[in-house]
PDB file of N, CA and C in Angstrom:
ATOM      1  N   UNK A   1     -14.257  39.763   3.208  1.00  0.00           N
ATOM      2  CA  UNK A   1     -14.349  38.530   3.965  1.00  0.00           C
ATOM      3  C   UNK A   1     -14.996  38.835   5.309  1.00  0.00           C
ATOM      4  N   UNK A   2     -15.879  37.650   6.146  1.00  0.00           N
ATOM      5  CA  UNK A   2     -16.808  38.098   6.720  1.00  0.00           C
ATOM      6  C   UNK A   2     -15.509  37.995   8.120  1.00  0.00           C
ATOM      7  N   UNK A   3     -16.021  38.643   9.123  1.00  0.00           N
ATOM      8  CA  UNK A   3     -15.332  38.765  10.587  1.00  0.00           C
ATOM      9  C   UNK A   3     -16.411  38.192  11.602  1.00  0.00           C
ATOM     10  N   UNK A   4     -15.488  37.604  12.511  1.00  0.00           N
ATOM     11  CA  UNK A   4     -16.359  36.517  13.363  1.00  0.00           C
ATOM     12  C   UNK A   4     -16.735  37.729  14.481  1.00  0.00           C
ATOM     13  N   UNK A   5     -17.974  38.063  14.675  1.00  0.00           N
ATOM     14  CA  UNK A   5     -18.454  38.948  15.875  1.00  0.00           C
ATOM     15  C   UNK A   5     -18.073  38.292  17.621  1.00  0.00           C
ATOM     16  N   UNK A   6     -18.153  37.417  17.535  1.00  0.00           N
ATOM     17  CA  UNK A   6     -18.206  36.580  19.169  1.00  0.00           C
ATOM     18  C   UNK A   6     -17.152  35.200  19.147  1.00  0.00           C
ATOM     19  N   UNK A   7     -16.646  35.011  19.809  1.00  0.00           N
ATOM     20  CA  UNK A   7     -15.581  33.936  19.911  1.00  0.00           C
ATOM     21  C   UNK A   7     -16.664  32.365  20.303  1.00  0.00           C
ATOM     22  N   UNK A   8     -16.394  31.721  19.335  1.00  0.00           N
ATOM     23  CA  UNK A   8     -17.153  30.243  19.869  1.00  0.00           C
ATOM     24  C   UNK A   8     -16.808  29.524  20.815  1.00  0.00           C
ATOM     25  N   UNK A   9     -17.320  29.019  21.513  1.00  0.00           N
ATOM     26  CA  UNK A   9     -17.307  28.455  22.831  1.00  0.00           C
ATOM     27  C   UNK A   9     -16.192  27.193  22.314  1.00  0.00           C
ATOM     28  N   UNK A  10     -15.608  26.240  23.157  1.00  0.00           N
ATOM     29  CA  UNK A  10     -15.338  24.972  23.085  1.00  0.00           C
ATOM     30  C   UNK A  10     -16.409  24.159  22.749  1.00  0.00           C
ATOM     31  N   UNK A  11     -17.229  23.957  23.369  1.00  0.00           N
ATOM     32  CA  UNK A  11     -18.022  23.004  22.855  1.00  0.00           C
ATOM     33  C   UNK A  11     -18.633  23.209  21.761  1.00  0.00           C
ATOM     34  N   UNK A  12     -19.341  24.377  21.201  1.00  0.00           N
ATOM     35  CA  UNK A  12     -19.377  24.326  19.730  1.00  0.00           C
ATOM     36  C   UNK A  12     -18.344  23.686  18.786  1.00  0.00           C
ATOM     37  N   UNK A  13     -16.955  24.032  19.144  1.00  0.00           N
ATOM     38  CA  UNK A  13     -15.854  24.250  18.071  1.00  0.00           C
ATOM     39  C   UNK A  13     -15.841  22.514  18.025  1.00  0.00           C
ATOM     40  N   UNK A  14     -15.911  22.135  18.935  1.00  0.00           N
ATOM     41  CA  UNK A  14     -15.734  20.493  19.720  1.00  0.00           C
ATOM     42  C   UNK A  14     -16.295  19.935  18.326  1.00  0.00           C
ATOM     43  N   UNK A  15     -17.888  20.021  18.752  1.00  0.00           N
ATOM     44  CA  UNK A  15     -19.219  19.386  18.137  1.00  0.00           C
ATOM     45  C   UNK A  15     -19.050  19.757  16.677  1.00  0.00           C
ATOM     46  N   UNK A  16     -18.649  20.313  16.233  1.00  0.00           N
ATOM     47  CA  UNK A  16     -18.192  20.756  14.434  1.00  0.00           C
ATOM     48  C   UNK A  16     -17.166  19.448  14.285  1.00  0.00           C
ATOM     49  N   UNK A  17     -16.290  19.940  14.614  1.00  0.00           N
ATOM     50  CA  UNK A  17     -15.360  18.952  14.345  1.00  0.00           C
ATOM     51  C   UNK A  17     -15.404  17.549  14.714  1.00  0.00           C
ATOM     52  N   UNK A  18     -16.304  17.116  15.664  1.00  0.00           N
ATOM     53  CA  UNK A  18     -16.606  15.635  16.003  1.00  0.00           C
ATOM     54  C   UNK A  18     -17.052  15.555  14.470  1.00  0.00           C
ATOM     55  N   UNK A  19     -17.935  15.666  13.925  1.00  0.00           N
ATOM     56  CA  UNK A  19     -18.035  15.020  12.200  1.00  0.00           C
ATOM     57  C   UNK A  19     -16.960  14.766  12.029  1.00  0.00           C
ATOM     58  N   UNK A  20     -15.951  14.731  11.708  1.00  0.00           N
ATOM     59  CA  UNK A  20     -15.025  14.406  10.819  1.00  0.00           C
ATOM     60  C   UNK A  20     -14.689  12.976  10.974  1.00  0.00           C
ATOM     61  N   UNK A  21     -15.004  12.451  12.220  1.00  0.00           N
ATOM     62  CA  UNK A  21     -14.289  11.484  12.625  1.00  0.00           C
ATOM     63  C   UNK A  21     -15.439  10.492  13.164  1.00  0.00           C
ATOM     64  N   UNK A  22     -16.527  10.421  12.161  1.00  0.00           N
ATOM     65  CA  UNK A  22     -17.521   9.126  11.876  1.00  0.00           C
ATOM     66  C   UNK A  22     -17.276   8.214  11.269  1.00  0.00           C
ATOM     67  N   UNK A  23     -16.251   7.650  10.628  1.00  0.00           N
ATOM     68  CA  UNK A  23     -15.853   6.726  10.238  1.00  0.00           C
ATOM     69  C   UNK A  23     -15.168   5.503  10.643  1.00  0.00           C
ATOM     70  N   UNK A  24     -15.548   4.134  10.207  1.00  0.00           N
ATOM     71  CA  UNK A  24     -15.175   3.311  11.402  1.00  0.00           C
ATOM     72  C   UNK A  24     -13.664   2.960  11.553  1.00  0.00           C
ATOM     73  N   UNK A  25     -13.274   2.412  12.211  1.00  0.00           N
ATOM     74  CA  UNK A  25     -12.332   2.123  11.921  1.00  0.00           C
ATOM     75  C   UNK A  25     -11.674   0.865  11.278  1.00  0.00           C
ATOM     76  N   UNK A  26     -10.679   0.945  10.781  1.00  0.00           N
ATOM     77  CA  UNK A  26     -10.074   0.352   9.771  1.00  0.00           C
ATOM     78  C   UNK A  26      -9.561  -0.858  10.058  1.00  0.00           C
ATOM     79  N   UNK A  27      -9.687  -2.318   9.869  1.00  0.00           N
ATOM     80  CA  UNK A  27      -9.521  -3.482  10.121  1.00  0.00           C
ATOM     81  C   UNK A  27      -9.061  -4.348   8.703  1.00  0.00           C
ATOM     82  N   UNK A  28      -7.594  -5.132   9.069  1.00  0.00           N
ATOM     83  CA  UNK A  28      -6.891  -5.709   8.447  1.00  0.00           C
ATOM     84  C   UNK A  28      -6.924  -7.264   8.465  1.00  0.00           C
ATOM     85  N   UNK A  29      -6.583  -7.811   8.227  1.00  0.00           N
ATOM     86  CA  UNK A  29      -6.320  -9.568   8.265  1.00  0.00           C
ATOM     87  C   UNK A  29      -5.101  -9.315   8.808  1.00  0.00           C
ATOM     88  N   UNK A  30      -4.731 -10.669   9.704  1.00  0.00           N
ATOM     89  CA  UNK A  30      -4.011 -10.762  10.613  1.00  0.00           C
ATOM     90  C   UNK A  30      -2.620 -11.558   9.715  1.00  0.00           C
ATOM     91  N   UNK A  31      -1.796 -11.599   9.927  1.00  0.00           N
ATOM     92  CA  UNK A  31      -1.055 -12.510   8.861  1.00  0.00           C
ATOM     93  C   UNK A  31      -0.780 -14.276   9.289  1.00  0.00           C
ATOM     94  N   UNK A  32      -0.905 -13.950  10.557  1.00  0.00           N
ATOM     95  CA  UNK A  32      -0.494 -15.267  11.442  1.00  0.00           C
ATOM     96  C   UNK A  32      -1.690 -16.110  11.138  1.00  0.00           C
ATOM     97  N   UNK A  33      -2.912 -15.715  11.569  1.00  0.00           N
ATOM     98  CA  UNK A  33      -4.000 -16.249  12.149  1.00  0.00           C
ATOM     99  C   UNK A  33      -4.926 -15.706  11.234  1.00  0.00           C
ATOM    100  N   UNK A  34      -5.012 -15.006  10.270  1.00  0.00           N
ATOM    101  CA  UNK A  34      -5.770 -14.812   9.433  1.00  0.00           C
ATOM    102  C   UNK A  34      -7.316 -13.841   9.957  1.00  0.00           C
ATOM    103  N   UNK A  35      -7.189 -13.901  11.357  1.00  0.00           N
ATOM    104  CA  UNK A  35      -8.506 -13.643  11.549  1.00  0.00           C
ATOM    105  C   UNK A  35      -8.314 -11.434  12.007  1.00  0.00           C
ATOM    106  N   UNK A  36      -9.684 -10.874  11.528  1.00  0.00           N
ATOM    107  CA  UNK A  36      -9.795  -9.355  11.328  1.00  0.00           C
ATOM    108  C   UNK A  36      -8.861  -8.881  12.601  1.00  0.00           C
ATOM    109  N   UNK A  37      -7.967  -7.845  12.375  1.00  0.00           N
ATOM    110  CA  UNK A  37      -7.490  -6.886  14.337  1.00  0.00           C
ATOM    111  C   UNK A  37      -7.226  -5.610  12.880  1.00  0.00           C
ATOM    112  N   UNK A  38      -7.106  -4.695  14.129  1.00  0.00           N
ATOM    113  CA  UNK A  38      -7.383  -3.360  13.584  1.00  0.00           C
ATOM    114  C   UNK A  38      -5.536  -3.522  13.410  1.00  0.00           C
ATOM    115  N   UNK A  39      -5.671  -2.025  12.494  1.00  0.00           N
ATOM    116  CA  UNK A  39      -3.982  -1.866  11.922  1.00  0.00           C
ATOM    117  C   UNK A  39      -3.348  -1.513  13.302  1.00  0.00           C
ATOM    118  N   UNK A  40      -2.093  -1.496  13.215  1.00  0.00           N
ATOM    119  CA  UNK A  40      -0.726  -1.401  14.034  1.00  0.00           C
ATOM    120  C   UNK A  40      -1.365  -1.537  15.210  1.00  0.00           C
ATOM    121  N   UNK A  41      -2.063  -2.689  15.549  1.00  0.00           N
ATOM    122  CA  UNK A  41      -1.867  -3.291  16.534  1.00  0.00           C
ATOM    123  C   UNK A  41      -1.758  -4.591  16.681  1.00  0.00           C
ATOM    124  N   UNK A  42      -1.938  -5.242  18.113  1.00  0.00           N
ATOM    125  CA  UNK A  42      -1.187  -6.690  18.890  1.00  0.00           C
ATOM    126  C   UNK A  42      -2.505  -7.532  18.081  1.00  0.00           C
ATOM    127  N   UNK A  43      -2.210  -8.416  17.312  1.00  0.00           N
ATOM    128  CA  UNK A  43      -3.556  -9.261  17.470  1.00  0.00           C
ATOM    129  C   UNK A  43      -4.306 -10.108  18.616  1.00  0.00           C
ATOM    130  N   UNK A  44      -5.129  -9.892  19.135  1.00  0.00           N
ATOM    131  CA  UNK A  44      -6.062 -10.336  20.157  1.00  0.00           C
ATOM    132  C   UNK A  44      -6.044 -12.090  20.054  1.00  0.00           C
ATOM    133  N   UNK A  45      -6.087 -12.598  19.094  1.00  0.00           N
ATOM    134  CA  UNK A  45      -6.004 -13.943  19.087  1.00  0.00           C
ATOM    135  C   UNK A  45      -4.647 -14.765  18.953  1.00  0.00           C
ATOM    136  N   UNK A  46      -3.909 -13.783  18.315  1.00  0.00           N
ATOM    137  CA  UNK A  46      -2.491 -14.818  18.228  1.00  0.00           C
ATOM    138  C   UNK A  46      -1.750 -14.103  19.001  1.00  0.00           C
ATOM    139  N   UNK A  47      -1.734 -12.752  19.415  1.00  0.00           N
ATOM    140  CA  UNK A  47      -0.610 -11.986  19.954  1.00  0.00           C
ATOM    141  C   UNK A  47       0.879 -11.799  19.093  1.00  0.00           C
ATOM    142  N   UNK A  48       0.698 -11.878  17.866  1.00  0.00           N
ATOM    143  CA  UNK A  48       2.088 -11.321  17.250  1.00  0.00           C
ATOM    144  C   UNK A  48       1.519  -9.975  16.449  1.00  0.00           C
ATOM    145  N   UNK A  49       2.598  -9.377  15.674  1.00  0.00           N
ATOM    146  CA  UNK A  49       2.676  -7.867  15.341  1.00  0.00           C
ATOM    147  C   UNK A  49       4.250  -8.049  15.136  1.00  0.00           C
ATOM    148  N   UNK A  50       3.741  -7.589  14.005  1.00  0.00           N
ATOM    149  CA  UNK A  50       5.058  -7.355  12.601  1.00  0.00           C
ATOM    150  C   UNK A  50       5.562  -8.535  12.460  1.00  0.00           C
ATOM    151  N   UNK A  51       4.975  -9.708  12.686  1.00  0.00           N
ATOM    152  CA  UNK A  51       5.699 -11.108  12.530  1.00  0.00           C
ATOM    153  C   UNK A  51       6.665 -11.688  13.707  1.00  0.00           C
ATOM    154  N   UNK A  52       6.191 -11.135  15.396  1.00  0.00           N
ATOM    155  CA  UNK A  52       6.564 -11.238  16.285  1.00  0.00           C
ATOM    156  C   UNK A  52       5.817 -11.576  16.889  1.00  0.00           C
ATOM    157  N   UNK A  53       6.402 -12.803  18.022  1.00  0.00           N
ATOM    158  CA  UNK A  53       5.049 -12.779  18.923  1.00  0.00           C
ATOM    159  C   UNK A  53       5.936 -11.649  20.011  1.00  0.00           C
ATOM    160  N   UNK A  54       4.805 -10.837  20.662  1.00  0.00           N
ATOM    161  CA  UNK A  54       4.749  -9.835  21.256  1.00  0.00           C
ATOM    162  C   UNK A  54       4.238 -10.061  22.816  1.00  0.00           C
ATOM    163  N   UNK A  55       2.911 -10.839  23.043  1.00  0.00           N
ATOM    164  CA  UNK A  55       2.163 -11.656  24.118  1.00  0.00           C
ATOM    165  C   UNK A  55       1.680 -13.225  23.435  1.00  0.00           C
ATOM    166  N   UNK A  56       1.942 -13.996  24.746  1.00  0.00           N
ATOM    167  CA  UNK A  56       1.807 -15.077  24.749  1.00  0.00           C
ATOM    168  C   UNK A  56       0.523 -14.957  25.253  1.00  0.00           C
ATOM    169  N   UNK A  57      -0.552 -15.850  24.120  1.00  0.00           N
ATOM    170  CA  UNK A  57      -1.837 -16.300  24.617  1.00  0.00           C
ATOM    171  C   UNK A  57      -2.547 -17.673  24.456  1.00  0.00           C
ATOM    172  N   UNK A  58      -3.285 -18.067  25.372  1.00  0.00           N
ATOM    173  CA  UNK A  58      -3.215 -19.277  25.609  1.00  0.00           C
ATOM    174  C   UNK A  58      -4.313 -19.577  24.526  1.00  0.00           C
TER     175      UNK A  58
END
């Protein structure tokens, strides 16, 4: 098995691993309001989460 000659910098190790995480993110239907908010969070238009309202919006 091969042996690493030189220790990689941070920012190499960084820039490798940034690939992994090109993918967009993940968006649900809202249950209240029907309209797209990303998972486990507040919805932007109705303000409930988990079947709570959480913030009041006008």
């Amino acid at each position: 098995m091969g042996v690493p000659q030189h220790r990689q910098s941070k920012t190499r190790v960084r820039k490798r691993r940034a690939m992994q995480k090109l993918s967009a993110p993940g968006f649900t239907e809202c249950p209240q309001c029907h309209k797209p908010k990303m998972t486990h969070r507040v919805c932007p238009e109705c303000g409930y989460y988990n079947a709570k309202e959480v913030i009041s919006v006008e």
